[in-house]
Every structure is written in structure tokens, then in C-alpha cells.
PDB file of N, CA and C in Angstrom:
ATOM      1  N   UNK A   1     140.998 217.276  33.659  1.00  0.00           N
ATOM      2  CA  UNK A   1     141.389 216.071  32.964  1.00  0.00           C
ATOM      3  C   UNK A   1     142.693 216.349  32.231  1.00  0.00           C
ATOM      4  N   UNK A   2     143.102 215.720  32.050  1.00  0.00           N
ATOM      5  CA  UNK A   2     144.840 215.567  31.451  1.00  0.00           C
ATOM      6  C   UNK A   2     144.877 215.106  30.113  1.00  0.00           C
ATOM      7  N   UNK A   3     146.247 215.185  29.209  1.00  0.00           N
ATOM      8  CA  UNK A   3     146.211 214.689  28.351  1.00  0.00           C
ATOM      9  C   UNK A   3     147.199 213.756  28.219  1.00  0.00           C
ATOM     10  N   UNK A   4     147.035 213.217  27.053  1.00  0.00           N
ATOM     11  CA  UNK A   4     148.519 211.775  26.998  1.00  0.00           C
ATOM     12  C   UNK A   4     149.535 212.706  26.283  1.00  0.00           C
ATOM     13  N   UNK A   5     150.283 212.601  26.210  1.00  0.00           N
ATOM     14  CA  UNK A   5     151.869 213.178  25.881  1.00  0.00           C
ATOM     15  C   UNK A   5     152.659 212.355  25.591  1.00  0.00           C
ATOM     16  N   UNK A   6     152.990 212.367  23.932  1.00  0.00           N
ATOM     17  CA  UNK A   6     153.664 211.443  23.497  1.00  0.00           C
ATOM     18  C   UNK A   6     155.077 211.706  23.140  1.00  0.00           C
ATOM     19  N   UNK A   7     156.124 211.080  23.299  1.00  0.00           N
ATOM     20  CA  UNK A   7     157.538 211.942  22.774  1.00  0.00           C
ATOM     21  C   UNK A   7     158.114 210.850  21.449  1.00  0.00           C
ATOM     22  N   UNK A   8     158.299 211.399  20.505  1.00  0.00           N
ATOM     23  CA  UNK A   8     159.192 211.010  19.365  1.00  0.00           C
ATOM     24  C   UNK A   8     160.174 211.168  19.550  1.00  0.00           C
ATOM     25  N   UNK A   9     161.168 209.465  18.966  1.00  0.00           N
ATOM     26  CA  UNK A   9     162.221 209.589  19.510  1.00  0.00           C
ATOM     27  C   UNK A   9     162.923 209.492  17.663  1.00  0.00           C
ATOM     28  N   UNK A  10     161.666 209.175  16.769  1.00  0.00           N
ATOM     29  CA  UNK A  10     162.299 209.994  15.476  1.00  0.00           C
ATOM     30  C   UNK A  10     162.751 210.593  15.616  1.00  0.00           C
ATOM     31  N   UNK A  11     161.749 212.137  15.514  1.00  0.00           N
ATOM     32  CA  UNK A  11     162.338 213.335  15.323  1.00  0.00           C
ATOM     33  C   UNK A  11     162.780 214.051  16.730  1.00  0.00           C
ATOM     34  N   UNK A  12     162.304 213.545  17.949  1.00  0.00           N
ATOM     35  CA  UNK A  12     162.829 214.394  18.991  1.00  0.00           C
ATOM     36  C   UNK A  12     161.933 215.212  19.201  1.00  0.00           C
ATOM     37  N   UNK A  13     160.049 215.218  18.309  1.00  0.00           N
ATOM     38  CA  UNK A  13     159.300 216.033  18.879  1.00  0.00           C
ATOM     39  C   UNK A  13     158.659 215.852  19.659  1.00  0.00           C
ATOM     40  N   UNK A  14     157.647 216.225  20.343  1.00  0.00           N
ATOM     41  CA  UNK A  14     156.584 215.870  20.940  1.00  0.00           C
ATOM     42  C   UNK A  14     154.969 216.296  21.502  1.00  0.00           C
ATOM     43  N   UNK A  15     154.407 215.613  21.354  1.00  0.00           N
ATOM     44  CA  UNK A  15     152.823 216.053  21.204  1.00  0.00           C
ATOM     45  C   UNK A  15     151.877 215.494  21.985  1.00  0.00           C
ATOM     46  N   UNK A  16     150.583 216.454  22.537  1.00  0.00           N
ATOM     47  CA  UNK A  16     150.030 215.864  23.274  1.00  0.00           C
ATOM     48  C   UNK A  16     148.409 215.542  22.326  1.00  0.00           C
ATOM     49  N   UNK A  17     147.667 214.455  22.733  1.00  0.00           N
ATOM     50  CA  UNK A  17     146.535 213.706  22.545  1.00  0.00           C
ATOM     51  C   UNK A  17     145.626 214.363  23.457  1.00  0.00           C
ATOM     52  N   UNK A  18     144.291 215.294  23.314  1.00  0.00           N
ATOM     53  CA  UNK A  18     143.357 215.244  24.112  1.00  0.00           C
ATOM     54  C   UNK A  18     142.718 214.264  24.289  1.00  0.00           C
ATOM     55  N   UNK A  19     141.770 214.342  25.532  1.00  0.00           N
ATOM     56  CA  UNK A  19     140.989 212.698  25.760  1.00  0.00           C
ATOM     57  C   UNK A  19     139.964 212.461  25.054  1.00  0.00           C
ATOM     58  N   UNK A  20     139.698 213.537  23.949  1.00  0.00           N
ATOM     59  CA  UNK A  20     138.700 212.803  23.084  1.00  0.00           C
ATOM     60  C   UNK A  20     138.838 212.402  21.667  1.00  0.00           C
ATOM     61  N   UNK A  21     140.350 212.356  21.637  1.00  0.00           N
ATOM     62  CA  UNK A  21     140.716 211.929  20.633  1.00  0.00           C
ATOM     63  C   UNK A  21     141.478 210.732  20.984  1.00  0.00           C
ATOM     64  N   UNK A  22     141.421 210.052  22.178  1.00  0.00           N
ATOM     65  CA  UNK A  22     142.366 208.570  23.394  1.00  0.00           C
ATOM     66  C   UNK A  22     141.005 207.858  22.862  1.00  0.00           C
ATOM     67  N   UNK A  23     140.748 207.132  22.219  1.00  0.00           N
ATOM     68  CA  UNK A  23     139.981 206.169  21.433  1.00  0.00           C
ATOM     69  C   UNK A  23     140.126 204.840  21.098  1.00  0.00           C
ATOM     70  N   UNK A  24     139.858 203.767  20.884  1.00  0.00           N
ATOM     71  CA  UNK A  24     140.304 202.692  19.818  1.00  0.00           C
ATOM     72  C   UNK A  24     140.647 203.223  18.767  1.00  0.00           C
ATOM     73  N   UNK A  25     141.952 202.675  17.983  1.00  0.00           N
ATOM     74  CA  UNK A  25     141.927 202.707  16.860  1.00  0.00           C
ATOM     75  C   UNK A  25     140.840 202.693  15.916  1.00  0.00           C
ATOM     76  N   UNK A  26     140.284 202.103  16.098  1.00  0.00           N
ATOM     77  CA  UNK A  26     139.202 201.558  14.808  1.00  0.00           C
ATOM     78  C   UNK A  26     137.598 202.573  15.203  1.00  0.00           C
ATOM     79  N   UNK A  27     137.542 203.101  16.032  1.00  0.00           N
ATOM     80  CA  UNK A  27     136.401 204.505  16.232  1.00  0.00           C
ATOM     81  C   UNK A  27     137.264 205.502  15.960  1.00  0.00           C
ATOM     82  N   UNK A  28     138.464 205.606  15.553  1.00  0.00           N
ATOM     83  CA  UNK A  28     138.788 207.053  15.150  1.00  0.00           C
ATOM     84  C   UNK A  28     138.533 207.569  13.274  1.00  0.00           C
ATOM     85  N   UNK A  29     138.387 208.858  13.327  1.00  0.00           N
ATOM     86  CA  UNK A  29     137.495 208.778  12.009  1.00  0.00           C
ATOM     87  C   UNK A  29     138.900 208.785  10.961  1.00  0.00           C
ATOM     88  N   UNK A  30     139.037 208.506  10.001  1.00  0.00           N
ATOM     89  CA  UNK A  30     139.924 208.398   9.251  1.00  0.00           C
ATOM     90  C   UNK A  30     140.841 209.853   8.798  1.00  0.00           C
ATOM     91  N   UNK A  31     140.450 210.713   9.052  1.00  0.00           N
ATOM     92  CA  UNK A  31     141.407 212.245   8.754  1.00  0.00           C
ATOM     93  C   UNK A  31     141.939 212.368  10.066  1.00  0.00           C
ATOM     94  N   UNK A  32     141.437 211.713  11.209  1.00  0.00           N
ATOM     95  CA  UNK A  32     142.332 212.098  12.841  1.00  0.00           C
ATOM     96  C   UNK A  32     143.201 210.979  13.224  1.00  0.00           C
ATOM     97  N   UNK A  33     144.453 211.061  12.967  1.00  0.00           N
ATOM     98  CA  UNK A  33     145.274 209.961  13.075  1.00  0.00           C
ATOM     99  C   UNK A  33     146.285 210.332  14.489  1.00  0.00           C
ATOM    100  N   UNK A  34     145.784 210.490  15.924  1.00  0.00           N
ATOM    101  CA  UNK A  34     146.696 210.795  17.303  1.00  0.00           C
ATOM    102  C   UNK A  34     147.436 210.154  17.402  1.00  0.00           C
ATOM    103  N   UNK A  35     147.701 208.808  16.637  1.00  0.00           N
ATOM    104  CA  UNK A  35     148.954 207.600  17.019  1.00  0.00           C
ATOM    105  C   UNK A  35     149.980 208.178  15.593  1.00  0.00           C
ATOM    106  N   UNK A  36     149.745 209.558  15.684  1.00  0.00           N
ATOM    107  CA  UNK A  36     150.688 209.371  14.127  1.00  0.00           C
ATOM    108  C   UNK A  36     151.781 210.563  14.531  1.00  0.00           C
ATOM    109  N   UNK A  37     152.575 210.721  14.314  1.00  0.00           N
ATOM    110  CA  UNK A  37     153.936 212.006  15.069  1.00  0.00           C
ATOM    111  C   UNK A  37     153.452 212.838  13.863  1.00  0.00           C
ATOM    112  N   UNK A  38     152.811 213.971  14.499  1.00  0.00           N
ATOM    113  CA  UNK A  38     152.833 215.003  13.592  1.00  0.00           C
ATOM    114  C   UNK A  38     153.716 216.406  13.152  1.00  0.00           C
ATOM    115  N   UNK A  39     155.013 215.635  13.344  1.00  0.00           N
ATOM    116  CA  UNK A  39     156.027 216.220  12.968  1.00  0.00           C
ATOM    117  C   UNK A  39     156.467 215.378  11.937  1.00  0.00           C
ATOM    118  N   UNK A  40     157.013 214.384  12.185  1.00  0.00           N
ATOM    119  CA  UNK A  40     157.551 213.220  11.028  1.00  0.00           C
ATOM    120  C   UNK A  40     156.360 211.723  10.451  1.00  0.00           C
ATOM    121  N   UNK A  41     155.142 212.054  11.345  1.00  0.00           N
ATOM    122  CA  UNK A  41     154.147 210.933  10.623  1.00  0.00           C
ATOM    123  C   UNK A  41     154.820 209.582  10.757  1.00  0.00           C
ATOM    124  N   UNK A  42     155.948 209.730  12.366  1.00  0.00           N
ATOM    125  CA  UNK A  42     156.249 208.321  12.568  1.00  0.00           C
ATOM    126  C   UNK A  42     154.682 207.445  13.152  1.00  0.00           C
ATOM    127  N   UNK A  43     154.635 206.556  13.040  1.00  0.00           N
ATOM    128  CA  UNK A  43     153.218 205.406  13.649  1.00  0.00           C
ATOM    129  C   UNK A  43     153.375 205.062  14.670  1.00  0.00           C
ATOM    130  N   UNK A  44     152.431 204.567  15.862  1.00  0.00           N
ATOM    131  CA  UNK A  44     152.433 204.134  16.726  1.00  0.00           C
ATOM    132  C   UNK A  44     151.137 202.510  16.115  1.00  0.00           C
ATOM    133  N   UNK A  45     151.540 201.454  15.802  1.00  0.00           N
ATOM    134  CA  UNK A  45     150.923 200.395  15.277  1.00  0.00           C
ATOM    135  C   UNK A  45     149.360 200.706  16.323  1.00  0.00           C
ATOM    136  N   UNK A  46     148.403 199.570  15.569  1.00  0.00           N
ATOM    137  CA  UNK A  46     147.017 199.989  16.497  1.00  0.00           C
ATOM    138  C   UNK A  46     146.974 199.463  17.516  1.00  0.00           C
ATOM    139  N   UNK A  47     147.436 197.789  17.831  1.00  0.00           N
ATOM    140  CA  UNK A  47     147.537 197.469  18.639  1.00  0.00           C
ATOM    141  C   UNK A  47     148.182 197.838  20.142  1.00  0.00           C
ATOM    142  N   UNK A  48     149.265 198.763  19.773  1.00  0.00           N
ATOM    143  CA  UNK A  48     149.952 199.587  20.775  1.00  0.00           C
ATOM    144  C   UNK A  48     148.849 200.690  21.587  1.00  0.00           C
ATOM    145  N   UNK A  49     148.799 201.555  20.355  1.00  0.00           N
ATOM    146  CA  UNK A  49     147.746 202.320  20.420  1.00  0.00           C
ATOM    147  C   UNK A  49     146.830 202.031  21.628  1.00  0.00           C
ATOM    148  N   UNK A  50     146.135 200.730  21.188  1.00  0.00           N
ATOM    149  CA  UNK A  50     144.882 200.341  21.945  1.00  0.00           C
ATOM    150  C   UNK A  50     145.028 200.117  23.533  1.00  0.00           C
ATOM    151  N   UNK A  51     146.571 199.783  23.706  1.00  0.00           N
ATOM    152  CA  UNK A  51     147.366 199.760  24.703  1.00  0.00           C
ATOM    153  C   UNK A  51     147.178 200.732  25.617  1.00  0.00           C
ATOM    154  N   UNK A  52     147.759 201.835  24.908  1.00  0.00           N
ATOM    155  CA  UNK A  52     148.143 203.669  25.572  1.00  0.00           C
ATOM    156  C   UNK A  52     146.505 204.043  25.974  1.00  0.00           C
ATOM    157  N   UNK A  53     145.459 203.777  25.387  1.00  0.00           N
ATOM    158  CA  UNK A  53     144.127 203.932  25.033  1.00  0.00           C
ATOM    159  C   UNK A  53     143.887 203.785  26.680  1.00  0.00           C
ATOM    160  N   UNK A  54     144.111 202.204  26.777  1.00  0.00           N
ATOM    161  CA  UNK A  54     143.331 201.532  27.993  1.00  0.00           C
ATOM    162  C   UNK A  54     144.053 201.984  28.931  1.00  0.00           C
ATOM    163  N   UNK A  55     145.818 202.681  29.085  1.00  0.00           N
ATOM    164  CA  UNK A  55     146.669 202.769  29.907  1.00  0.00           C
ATOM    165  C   UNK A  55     145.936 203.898  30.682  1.00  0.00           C
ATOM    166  N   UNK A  56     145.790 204.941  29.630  1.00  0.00           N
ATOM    167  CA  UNK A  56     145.330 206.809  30.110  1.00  0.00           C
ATOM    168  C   UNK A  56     144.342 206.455  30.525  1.00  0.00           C
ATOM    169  N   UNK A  57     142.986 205.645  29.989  1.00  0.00           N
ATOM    170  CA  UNK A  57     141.782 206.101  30.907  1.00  0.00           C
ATOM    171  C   UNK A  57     141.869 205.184  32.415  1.00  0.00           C
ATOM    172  N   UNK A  58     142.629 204.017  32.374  1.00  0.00           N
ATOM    173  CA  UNK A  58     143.155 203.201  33.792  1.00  0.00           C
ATOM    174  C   UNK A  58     143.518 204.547  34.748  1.00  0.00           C
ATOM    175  N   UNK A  59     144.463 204.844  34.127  1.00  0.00           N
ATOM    176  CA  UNK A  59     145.273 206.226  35.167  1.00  0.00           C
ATOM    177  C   UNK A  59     143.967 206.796  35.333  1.00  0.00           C
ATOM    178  N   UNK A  60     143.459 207.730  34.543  1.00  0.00           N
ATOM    179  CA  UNK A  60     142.332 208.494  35.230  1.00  0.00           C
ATOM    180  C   UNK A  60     141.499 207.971  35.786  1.00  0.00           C
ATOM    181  N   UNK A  61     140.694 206.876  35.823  1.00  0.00           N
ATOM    182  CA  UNK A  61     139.895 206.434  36.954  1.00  0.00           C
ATOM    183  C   UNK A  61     140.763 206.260  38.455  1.00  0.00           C
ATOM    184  N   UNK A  62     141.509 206.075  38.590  1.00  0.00           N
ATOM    185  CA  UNK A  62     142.643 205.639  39.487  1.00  0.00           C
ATOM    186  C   UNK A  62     142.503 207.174  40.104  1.00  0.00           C
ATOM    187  N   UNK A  63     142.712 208.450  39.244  1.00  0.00           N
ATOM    188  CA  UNK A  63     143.007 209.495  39.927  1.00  0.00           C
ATOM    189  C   UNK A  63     141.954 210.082  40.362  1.00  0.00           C
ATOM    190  N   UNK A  64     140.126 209.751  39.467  1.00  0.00           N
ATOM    191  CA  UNK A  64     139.246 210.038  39.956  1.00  0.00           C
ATOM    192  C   UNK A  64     138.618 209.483  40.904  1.00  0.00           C
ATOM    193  N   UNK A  65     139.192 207.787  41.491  1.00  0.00           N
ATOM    194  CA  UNK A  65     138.860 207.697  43.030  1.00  0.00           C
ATOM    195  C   UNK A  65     139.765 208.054  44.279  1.00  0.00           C
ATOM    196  N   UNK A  66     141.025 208.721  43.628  1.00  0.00           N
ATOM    197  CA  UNK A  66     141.451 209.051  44.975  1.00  0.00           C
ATOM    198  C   UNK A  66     141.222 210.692  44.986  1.00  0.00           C
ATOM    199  N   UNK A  67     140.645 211.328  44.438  1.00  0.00           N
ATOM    200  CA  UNK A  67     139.892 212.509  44.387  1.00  0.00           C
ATOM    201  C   UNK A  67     138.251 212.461  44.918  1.00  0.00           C
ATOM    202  N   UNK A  68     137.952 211.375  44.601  1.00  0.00           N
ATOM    203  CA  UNK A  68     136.395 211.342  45.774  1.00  0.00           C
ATOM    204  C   UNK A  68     136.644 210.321  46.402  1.00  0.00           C
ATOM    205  N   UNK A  69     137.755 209.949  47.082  1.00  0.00           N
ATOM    206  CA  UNK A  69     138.519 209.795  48.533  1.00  0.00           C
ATOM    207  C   UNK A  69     138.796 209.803  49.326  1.00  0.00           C
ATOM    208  N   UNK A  70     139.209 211.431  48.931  1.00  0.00           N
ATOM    209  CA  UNK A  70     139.739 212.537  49.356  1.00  0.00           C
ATOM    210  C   UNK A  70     138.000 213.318  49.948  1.00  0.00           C
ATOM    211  N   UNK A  71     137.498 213.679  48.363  1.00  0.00           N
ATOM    212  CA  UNK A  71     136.235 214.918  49.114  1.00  0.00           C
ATOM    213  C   UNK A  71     135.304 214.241  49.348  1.00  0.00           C
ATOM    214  N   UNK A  72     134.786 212.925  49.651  1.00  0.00           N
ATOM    215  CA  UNK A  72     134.081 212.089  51.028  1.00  0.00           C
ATOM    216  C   UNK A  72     134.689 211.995  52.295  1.00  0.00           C
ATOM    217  N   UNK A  73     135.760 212.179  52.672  1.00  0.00           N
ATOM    218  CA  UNK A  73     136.089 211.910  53.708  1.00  0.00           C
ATOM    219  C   UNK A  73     138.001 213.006  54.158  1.00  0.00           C
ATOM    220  N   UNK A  74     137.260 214.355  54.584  1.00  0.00           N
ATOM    221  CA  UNK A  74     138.209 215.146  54.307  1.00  0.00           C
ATOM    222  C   UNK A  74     139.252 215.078  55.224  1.00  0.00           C
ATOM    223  N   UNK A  75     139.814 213.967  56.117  1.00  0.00           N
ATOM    224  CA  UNK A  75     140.989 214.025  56.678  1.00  0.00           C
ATOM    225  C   UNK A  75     141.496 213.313  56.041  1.00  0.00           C
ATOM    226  N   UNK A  76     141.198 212.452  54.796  1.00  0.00           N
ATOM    227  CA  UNK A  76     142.256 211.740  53.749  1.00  0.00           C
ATOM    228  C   UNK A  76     143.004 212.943  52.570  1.00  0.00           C
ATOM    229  N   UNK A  77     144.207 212.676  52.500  1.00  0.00           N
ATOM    230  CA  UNK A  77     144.715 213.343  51.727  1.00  0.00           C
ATOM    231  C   UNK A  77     145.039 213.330  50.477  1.00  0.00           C
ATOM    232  N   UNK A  78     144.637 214.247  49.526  1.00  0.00           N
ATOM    233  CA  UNK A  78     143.908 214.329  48.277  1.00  0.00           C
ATOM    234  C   UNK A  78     145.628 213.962  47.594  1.00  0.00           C
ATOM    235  N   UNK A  79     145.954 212.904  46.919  1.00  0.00           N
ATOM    236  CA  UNK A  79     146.727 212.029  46.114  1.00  0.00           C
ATOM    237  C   UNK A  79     146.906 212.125  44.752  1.00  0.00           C
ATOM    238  N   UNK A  80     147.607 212.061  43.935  1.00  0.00           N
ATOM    239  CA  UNK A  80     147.278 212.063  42.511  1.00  0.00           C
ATOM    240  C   UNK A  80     148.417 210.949  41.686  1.00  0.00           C
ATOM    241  N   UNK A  81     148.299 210.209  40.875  1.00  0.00           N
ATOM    242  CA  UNK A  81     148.982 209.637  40.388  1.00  0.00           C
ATOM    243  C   UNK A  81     149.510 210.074  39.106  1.00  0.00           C
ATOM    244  N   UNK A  82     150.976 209.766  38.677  1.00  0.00           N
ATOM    245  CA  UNK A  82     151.125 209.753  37.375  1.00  0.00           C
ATOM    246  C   UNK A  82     152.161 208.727  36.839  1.00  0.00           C
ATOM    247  N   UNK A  83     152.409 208.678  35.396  1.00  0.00           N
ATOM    248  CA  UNK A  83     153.372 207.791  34.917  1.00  0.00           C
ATOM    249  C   UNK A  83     154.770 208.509  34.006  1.00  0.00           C
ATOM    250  N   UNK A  84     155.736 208.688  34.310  1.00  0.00           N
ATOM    251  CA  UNK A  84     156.956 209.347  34.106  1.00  0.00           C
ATOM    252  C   UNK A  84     157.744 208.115  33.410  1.00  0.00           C
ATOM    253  N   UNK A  85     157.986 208.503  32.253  1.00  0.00           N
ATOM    254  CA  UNK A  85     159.148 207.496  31.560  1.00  0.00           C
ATOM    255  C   UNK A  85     160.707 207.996  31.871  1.00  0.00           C
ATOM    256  N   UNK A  86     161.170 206.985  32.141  1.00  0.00           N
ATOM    257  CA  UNK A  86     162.582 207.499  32.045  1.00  0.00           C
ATOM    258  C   UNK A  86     163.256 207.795  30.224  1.00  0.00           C
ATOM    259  N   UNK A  87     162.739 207.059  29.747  1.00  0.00           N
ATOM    260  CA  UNK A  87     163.377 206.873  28.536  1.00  0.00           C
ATOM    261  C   UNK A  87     163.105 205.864  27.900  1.00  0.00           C
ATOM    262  N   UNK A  88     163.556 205.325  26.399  1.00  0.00           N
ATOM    263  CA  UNK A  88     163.230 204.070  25.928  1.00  0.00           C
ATOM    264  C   UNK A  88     163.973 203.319  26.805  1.00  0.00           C
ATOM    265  N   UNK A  89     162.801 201.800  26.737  1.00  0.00           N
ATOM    266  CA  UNK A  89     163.727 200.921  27.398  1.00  0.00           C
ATOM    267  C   UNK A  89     164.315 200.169  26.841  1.00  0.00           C
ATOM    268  N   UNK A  90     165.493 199.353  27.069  1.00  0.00           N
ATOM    269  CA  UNK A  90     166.701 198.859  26.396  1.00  0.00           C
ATOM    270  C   UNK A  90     165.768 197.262  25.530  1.00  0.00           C
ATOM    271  N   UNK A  91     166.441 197.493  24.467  1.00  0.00           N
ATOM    272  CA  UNK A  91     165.933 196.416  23.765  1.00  0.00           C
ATOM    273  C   UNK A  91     167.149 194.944  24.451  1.00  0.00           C
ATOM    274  N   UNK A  92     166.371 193.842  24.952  1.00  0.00           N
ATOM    275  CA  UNK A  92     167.186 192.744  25.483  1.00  0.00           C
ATOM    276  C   UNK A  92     167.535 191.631  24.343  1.00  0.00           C
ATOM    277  N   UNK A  93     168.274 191.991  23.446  1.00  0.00           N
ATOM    278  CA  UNK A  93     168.943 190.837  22.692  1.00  0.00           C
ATOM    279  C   UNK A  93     169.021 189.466  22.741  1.00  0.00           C
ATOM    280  N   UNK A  94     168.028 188.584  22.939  1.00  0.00           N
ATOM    281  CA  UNK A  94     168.074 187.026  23.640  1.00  0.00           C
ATOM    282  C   UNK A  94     169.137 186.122  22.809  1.00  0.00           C
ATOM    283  N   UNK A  95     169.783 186.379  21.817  1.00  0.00           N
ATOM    284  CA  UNK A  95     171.289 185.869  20.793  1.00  0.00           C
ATOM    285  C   UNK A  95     172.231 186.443  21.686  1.00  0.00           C
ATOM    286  N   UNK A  96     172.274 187.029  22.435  1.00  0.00           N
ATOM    287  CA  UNK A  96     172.918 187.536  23.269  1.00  0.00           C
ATOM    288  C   UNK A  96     172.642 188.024  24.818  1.00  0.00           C
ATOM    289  N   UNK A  97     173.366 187.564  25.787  1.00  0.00           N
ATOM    290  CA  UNK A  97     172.713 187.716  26.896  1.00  0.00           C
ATOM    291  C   UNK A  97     172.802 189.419  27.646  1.00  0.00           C
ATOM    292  N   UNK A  98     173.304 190.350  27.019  1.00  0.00           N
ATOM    293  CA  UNK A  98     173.825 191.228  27.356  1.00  0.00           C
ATOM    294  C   UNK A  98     172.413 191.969  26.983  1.00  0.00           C
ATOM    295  N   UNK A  99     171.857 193.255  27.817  1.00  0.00           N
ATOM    296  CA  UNK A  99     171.220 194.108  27.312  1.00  0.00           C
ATOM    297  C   UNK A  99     171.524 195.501  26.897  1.00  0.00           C
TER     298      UNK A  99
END
């Protein structure tokens, strides 16, 4: 199993989330804060959060059926998915048509 990997573009650090701490906001216990940069304690709001939450365990089911796919039926070839950011994406100014 994998973890989420978050990059701060505060400070430029970055940290990874095990999956048993990829939760709702609101089941996490109040001293474990994973949406929080624990370098600079920048926030990731909850609602986002809840976002990244549903994103990681989507991906892993996704990767755990093309892994018993794969070992039900062994001339299919064992696949794996992932999600690669390029970078932030450009904020689109709608006062302006330019991004």
C-alpha cells in the first residue's frame, strides 16, 4: 500500500501521510493533524482534505482491481496506476482573460 505525498509550496517541504492517518477530517483525533505542513503548519482546509481523502483511496481500489486482474487471469498484464502533478496549476483570473 502507498502513501499520499504532499508537497509545500510554502516552505518547499514535503511529507508523506500513511493510509491510516487518509481519514475524514472530522475522525481524525485532535493531536494528529496530516492536512497540516509539518514544517511550516501551512493548512490544507477540511473540505480539501476530504477531497485528497476520497482521491487516495479511489486510486487504490483502482490499483487493487487491476492487481486481481492481473492474478485471476495470468496472461493479463499486471498495470498500476498513479497521479503525478506537474506543479501548481495556474490560477485563471476571470477580470482578466489571460491565465
Amino acid at each position: 500500500m502507498g502513501t499520499l505525498e504532499i508537497h509545500c509550496h510554502n516552505c518547499g517541504g514535503t511529507y508523506e501521510v500513511l493510509p491510516d492517518c487518509i481519514v475524514s477530517a472530522d475522525k481524525l483525533p485532535e493531536w494528529l493533524h496530516p492536512y497540516r505542513c509539518p514544517h511550516c503548519m501551512a493548512q490544507v482546509n477540511s473540505r480539501t482534505w476530504d477531497k485528497l481523502v476520497t482521491a487516495f483511496w479511489t486510486l487504490w481500489e483502482v490499483n487493487k482491481e487491476l492487481q486481481e486482474w492481473h492474478t485471476g487471469y495470468q496472461d493479463h498484464p499486471l498495470l498500476q496506476a498513479a497521479y503525478k502533478s506537474d506543479g501548481p496549476i495556474p490560477h485563471k483570473d476571470y477580470n482578466n482573460d489571460q491565465v
